[in-house]
C-alpha atoms as a PDB file:
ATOM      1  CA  UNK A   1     142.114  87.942  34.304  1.00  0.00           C
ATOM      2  CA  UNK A   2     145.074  88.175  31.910  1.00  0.00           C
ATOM      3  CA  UNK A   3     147.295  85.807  30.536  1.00  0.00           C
ATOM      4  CA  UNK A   4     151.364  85.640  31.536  1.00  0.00           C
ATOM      5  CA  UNK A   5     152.095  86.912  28.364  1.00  0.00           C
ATOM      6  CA  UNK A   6     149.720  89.588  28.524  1.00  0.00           C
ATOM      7  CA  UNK A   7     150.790  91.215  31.970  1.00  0.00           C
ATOM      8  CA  UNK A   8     154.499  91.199  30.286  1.00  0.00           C
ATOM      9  CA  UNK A   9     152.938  92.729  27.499  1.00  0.00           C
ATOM     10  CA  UNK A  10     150.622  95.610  30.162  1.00  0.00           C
ATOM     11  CA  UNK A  11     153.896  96.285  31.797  1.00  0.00           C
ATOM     12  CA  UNK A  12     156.540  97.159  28.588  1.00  0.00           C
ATOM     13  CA  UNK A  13     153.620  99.166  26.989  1.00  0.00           C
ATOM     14  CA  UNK A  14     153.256 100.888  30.733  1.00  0.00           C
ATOM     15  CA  UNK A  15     156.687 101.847  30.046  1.00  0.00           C
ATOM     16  CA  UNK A  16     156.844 102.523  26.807  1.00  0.00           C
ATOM     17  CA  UNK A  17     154.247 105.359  26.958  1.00  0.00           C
ATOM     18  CA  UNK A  18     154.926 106.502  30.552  1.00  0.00           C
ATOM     19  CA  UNK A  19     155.549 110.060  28.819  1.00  0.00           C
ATOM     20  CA  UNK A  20     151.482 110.222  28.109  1.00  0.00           C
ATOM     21  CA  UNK A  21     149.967 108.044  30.527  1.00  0.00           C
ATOM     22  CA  UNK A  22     151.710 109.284  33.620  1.00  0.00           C
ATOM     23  CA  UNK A  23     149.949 110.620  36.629  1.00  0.00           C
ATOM     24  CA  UNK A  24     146.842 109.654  35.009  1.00  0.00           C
ATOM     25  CA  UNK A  25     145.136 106.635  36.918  1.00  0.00           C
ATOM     26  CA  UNK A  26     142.652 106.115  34.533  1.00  0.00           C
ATOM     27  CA  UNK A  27     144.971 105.998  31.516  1.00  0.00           C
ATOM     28  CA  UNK A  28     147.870 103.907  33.861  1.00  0.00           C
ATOM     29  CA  UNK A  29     145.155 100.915  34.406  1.00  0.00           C
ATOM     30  CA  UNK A  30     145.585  97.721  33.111  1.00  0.00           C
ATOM     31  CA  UNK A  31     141.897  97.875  31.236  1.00  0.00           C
ATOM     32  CA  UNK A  32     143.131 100.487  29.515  1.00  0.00           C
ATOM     33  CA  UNK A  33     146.410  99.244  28.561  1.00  0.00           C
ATOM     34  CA  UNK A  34     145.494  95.506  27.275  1.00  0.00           C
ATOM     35  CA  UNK A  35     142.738  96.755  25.216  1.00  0.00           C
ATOM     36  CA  UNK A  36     145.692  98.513  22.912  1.00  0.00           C
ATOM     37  CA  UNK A  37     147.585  95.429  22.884  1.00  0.00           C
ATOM     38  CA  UNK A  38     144.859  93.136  22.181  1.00  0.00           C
ATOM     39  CA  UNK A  39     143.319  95.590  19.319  1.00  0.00           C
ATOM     40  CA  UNK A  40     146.773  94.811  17.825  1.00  0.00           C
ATOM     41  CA  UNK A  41     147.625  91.248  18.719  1.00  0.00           C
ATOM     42  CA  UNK A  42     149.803  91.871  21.731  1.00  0.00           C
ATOM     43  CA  UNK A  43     152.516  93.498  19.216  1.00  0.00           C
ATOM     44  CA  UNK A  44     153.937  96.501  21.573  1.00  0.00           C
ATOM     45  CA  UNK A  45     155.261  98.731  18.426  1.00  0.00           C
ATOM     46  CA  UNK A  46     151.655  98.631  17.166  1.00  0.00           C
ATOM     47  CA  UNK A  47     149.655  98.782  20.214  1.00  0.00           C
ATOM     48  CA  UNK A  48     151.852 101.693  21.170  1.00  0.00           C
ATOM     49  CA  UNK A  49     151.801 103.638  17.908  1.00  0.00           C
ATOM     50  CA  UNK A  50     147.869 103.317  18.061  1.00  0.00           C
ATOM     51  CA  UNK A  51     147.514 104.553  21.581  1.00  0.00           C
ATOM     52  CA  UNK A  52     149.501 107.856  20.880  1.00  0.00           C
ATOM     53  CA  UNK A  53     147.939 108.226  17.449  1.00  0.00           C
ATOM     54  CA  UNK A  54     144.462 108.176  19.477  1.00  0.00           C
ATOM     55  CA  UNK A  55     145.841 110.566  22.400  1.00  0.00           C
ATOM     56  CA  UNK A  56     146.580 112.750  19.507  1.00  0.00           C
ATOM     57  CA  UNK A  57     143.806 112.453  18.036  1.00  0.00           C
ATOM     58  CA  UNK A  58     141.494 113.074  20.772  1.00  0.00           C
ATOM     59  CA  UNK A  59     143.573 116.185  21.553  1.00  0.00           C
ATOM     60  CA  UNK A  60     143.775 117.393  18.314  1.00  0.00           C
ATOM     61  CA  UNK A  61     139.988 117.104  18.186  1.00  0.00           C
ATOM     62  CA  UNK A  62     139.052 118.174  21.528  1.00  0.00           C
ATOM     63  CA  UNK A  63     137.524 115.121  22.978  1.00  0.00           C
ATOM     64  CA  UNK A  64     137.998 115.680  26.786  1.00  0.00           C
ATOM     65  CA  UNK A  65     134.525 117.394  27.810  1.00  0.00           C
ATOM     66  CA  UNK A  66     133.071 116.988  24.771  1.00  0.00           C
ATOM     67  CA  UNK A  67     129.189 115.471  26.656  1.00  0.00           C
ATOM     68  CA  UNK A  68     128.727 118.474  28.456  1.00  0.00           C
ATOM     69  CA  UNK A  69     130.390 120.918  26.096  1.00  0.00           C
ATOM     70  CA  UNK A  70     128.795 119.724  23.098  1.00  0.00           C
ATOM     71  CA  UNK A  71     125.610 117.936  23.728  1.00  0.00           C
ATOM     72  CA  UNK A  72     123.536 116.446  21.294  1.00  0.00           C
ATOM     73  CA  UNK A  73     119.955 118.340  20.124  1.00  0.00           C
ATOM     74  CA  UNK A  74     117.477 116.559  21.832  1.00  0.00           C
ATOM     75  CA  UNK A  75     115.713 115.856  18.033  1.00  0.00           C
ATOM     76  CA  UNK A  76     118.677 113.936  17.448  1.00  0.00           C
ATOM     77  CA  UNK A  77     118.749 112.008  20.942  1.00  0.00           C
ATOM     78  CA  UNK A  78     114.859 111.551  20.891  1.00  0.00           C
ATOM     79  CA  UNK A  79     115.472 109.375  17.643  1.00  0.00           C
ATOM     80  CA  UNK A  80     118.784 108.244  18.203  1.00  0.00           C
ATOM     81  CA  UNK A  81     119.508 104.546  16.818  1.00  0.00           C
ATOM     82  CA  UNK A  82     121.355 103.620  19.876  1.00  0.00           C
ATOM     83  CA  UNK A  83     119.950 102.263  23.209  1.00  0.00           C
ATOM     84  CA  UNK A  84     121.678 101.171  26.349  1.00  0.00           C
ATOM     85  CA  UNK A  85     119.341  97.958  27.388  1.00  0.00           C
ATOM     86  CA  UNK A  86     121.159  96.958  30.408  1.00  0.00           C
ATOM     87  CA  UNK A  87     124.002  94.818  31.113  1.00  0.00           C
ATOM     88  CA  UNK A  88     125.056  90.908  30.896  1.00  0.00           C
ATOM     89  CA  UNK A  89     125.585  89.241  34.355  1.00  0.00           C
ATOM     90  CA  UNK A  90     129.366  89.894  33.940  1.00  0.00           C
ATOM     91  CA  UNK A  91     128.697  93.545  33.901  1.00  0.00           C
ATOM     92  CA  UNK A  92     129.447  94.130  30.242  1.00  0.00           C
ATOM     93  CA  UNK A  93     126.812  96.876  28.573  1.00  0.00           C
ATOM     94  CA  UNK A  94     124.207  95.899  25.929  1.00  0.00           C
ATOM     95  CA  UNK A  95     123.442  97.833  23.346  1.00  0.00           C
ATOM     96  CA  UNK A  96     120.617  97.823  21.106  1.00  0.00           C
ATOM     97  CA  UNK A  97     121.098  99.901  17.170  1.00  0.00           C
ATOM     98  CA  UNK A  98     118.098 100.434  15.450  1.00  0.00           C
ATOM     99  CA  UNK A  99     120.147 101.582  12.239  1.00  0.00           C
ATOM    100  CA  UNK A 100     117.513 100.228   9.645  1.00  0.00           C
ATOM    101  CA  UNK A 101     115.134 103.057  11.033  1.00  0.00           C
ATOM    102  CA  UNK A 102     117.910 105.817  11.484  1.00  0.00           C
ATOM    103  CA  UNK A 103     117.975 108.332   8.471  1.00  0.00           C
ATOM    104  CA  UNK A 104     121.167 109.358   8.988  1.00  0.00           C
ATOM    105  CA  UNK A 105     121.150 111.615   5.677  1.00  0.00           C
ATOM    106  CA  UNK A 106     118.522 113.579   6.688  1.00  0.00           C
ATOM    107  CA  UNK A 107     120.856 114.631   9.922  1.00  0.00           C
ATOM    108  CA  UNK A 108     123.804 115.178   7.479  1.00  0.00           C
ATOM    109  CA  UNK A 109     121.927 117.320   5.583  1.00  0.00           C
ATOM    110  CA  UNK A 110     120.301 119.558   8.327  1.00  0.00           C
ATOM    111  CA  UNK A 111     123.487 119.456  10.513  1.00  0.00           C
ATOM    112  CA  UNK A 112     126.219 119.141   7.727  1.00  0.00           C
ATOM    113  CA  UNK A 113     128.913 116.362   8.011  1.00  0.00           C
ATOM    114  CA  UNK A 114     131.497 118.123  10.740  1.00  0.00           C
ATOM    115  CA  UNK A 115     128.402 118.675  13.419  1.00  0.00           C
ATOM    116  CA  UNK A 116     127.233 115.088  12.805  1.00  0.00           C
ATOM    117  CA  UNK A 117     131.255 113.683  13.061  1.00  0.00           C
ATOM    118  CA  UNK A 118     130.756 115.885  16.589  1.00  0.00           C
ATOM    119  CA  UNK A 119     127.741 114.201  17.630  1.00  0.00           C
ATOM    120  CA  UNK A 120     128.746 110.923  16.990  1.00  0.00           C
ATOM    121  CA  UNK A 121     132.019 111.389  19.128  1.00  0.00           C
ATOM    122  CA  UNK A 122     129.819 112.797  21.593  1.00  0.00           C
ATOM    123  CA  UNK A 123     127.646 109.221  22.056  1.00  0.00           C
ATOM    124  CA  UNK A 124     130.829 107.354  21.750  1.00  0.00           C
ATOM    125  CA  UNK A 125     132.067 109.113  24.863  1.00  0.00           C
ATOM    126  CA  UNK A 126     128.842 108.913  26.498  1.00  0.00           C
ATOM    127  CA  UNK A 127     128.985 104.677  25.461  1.00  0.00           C
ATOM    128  CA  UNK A 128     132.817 104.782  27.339  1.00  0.00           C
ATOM    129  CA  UNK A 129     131.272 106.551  30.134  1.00  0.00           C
ATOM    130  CA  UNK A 130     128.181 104.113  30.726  1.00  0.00           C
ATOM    131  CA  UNK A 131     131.241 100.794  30.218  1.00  0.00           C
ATOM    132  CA  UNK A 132     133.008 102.404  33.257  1.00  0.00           C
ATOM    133  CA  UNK A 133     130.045 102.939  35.344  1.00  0.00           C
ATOM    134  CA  UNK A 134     129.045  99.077  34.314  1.00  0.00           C
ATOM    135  CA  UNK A 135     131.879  98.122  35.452  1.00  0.00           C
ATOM    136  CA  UNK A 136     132.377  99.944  38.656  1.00  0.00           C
ATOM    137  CA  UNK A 137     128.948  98.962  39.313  1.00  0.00           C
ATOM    138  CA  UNK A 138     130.191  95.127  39.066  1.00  0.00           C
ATOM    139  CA  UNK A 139     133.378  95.789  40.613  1.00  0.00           C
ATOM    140  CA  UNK A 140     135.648  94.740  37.674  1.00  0.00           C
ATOM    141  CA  UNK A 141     137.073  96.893  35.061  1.00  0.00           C
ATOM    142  CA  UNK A 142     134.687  96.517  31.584  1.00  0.00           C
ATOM    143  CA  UNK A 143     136.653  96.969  28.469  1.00  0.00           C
ATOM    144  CA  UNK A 144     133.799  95.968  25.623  1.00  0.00           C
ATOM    145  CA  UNK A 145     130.239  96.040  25.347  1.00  0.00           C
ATOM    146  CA  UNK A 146     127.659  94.041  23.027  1.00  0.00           C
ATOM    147  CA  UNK A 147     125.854  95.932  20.169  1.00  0.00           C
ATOM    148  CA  UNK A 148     122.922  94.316  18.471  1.00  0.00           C
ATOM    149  CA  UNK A 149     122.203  95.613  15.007  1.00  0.00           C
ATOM    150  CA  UNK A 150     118.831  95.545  14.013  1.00  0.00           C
ATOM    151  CA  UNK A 151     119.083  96.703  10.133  1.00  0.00           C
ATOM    152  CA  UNK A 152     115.046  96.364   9.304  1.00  0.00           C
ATOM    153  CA  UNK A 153     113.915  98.332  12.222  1.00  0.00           C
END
């Protein structure tokens, strides 16, 4: 599943960022860990400097329990660009984005900017959430997903 280089590469970042990744299994899990490294080209100082700026981030912004604390209106969700369409054979999620039909300035001006930032972080979780479930459903670990754009509508 991964290359030589990238196990070595799993295992020093392990290490490296034992201080916020320990006693979390989720976090400690090789799917987790190579998707840093390869978002950076398997360079360890800048895989791990992105992982704790995004641990901080989420903190910082309250991430954890975001779904059920802050769900999304049901006017937004009803209309919502996004669709889950299934998954490939491999287990990875399709996605479908109607963006050419979304009016995404109406929502910024009935919500304001900071609730539609919310709401967006919101589906992004709920998008991480339905990746895991693809991939315990398919007994691998699922680290991407296909989006197809559809700008006209």
């Amino acid at each position: 599943m991964y290359t030589s280089e990238e196990q070595g590469k799993i295992k020093e970042l392990r290490e490296r960022v034992q201080d916020i990744i320990k006693g979390d299994e989720e976090l400690n899990d090789d799917s987790f860990l190579i998707r840093w490294l390869r978002a950076r080209n398997l360079d360890l100082k800048k895989a791990e400097e992105m992982l704790r700026a995004s641990m901080e981030w989420r903190q910082v912004n309250q991430v954890d329990g975001i779904i059920e604390r802050e769900p999304v209106p049901e006017e937004v969700t009803s209309q919502a660009p996004i669709a889950w369409c299934g998954n490939t054979p491999e287990g990875i999620p399709i996605f479908l984005c109607l963006i050419g039909t979304h009016d995404m300035r109406k929502y910024v001006e009935f919500f304001g900017r900071e609730k539609c930032e919310r709401m967006n972080i919101t589906n992004m979780e709920k998008i991480m959430r339905i990746i895991k479930k693809s991939g315990e459903e398919h007994g691998t670990k699922v680290t991407q997903f296909v989006e197809i754009m559809d700008f006209e509508g």
